[in-house]
C-alpha atoms as a PDB file:
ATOM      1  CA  UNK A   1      63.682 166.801  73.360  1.00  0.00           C
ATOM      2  CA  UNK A   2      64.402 163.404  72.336  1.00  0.00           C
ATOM      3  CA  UNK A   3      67.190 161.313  72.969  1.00  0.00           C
ATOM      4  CA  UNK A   4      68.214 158.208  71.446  1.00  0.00           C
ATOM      5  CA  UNK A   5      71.280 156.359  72.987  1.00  0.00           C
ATOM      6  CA  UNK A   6      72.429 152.518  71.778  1.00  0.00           C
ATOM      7  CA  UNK A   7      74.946 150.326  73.586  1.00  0.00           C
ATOM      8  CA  UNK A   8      76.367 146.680  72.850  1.00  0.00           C
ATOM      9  CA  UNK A   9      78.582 146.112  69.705  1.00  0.00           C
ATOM     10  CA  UNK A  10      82.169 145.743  69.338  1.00  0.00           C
ATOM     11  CA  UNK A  11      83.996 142.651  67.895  1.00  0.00           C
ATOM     12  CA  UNK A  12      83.207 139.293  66.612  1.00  0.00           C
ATOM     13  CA  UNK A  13      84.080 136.604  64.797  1.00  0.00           C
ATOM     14  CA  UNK A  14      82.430 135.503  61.363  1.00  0.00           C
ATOM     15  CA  UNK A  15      79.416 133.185  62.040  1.00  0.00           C
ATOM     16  CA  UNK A  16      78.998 134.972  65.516  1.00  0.00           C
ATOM     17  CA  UNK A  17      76.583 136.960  67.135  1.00  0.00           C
ATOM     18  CA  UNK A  18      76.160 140.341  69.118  1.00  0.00           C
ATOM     19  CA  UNK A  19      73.002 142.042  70.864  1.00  0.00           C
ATOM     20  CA  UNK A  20      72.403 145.927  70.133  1.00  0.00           C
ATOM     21  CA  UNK A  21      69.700 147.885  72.574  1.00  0.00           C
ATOM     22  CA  UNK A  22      68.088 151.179  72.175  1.00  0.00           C
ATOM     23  CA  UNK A  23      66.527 153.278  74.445  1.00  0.00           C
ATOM     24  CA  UNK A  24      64.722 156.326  73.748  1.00  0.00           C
ATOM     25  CA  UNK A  25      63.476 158.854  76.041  1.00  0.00           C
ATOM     26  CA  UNK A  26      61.781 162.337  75.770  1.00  0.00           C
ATOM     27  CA  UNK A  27      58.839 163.751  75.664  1.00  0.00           C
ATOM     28  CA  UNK A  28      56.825 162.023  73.482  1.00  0.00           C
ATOM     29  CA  UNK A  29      54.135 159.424  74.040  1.00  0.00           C
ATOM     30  CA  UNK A  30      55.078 157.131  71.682  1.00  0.00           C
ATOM     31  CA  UNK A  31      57.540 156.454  68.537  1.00  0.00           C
ATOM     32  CA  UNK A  32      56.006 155.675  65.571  1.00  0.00           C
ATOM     33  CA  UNK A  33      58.965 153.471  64.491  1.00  0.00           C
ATOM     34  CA  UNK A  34      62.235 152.482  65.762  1.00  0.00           C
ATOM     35  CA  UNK A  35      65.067 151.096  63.815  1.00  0.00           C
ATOM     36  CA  UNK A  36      68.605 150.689  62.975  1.00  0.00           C
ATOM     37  CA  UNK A  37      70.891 151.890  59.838  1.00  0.00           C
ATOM     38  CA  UNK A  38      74.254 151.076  59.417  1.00  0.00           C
ATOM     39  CA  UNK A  39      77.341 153.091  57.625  1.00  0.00           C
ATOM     40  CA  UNK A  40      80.723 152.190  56.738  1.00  0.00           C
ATOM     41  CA  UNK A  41      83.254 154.751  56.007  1.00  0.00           C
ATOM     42  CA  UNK A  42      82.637 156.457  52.624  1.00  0.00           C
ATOM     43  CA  UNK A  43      79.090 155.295  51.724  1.00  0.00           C
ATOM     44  CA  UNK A  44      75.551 156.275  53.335  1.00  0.00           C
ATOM     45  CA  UNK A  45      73.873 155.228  55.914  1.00  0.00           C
ATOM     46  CA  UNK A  46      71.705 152.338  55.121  1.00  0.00           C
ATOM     47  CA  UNK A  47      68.334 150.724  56.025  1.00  0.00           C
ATOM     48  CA  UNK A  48      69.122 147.171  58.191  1.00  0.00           C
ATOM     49  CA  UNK A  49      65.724 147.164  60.232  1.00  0.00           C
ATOM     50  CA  UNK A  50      62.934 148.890  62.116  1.00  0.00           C
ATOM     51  CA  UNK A  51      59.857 147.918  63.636  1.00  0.00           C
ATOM     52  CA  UNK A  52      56.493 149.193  64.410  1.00  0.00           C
ATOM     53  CA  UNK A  53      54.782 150.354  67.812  1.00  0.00           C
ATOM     54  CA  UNK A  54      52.640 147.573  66.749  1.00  0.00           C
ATOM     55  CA  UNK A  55      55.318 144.535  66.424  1.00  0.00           C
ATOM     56  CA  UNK A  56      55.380 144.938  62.463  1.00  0.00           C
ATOM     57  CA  UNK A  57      59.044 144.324  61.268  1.00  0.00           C
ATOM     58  CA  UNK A  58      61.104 145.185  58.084  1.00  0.00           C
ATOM     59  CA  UNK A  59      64.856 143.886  57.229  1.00  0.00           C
ATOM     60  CA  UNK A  60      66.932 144.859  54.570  1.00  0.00           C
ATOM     61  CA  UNK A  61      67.645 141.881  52.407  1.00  0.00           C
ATOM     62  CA  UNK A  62      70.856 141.433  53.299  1.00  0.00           C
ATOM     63  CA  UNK A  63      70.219 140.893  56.848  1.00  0.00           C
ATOM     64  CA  UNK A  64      66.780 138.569  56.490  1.00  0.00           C
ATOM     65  CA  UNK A  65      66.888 134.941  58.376  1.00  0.00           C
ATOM     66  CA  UNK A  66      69.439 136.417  60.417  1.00  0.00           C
ATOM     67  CA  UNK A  67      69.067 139.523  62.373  1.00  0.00           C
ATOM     68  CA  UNK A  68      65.990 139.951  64.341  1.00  0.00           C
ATOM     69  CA  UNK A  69      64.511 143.123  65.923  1.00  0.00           C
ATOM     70  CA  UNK A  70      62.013 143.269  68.915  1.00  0.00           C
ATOM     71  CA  UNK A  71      60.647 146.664  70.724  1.00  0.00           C
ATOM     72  CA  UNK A  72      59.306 146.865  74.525  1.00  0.00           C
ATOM     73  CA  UNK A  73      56.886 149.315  74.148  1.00  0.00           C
ATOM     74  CA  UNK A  74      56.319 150.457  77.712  1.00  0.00           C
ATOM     75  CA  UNK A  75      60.435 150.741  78.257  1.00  0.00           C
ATOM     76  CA  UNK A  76      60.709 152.837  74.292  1.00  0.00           C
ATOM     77  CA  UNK A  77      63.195 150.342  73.596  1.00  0.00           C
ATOM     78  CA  UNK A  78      64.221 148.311  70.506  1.00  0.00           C
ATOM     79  CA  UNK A  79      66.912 145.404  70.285  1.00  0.00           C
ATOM     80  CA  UNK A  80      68.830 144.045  67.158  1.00  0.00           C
ATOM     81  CA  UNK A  81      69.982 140.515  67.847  1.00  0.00           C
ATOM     82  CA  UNK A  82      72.634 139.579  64.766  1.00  0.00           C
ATOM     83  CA  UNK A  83      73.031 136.011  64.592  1.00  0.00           C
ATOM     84  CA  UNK A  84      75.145 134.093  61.551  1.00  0.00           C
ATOM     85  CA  UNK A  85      77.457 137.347  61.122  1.00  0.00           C
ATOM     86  CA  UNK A  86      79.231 138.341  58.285  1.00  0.00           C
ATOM     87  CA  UNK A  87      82.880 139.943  57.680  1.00  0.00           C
ATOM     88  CA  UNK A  88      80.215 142.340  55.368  1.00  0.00           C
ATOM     89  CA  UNK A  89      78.062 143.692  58.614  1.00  0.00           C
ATOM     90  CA  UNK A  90      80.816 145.473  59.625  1.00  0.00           C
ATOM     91  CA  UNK A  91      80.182 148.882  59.998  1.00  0.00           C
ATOM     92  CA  UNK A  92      78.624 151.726  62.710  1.00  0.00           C
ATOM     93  CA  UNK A  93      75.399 151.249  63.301  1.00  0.00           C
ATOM     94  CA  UNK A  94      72.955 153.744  64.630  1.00  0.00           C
ATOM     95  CA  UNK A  95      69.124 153.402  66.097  1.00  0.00           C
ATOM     96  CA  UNK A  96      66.620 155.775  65.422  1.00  0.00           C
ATOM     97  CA  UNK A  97      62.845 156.504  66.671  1.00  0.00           C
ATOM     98  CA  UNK A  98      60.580 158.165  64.213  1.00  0.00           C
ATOM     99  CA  UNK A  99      58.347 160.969  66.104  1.00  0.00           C
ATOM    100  CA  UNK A 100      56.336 162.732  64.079  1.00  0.00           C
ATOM    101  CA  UNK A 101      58.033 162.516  61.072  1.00  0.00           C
ATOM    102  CA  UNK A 102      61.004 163.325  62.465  1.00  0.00           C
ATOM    103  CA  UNK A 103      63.978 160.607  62.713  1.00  0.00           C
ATOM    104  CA  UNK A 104      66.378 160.814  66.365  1.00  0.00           C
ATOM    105  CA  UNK A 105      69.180 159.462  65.768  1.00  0.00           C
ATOM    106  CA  UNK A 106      71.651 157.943  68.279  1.00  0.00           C
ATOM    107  CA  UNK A 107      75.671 158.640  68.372  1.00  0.00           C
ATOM    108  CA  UNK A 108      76.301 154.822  66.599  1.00  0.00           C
ATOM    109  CA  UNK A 109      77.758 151.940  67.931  1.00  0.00           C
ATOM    110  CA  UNK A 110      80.865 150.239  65.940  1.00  0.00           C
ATOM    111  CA  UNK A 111      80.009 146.258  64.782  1.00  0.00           C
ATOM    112  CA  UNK A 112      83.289 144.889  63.562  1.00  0.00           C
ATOM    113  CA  UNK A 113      83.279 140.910  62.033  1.00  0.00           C
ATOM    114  CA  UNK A 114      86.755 139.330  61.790  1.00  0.00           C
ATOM    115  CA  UNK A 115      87.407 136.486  59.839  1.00  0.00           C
END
């Protein structure tokens, strides 16, 4: 069994930023990948970032030069610091671990950006 849980969010002014942790427990030795996907009400979930046991990171395009995410390895947690927000990242975003092909997925955390 493997459970995914995120905290931080909530509200923020354009050019802001916010902190999101991840924490992922179970059974498994390690997770391949962890990441984050975001979704706003009527569209799918989208890639934002993830990041490799081994420190290798991907962004979406929309969030390069400004979001950064970092793992801790020995803890199976992954953090999304959002820097230079936009009224545009506003949305839920949920963390995931990849184990074995298989993607956890947390419950989501809302990001809202106010002008």
């Amino acid at each position: 069994q493997v459970q995914v849980v995120e905290s931080g969010g909530g509200l923020m002014q354009s050019g802001g930023s916010l902190r999101l942790s991840c924490a992922a427990s179970g059974s498994i030795f390690s997770f391949t990948f962890m990441g984050w996907s975001r979704q706003t009400p009527g569209k799918e979930r989208d890639f934002v970032a993830r990041i490799s046991s081994g420190g290798s990171a991907n962004y979406a395009d929309s969030v390069k030069g400004r979001f950064t995410i970092s793992r801790d390895n020995a803890r199976n947690t992954v953090t999304l610091q959002m820097n230079s927000l936009k009224i545009e990242d506003t949305a839920v975003y949920y963390c995931y671990a990849l184990v074995q092909g298989v993607n956890y997925w947390g419950q989501g955390t809302q990001v809202t950006v106010s002008s």
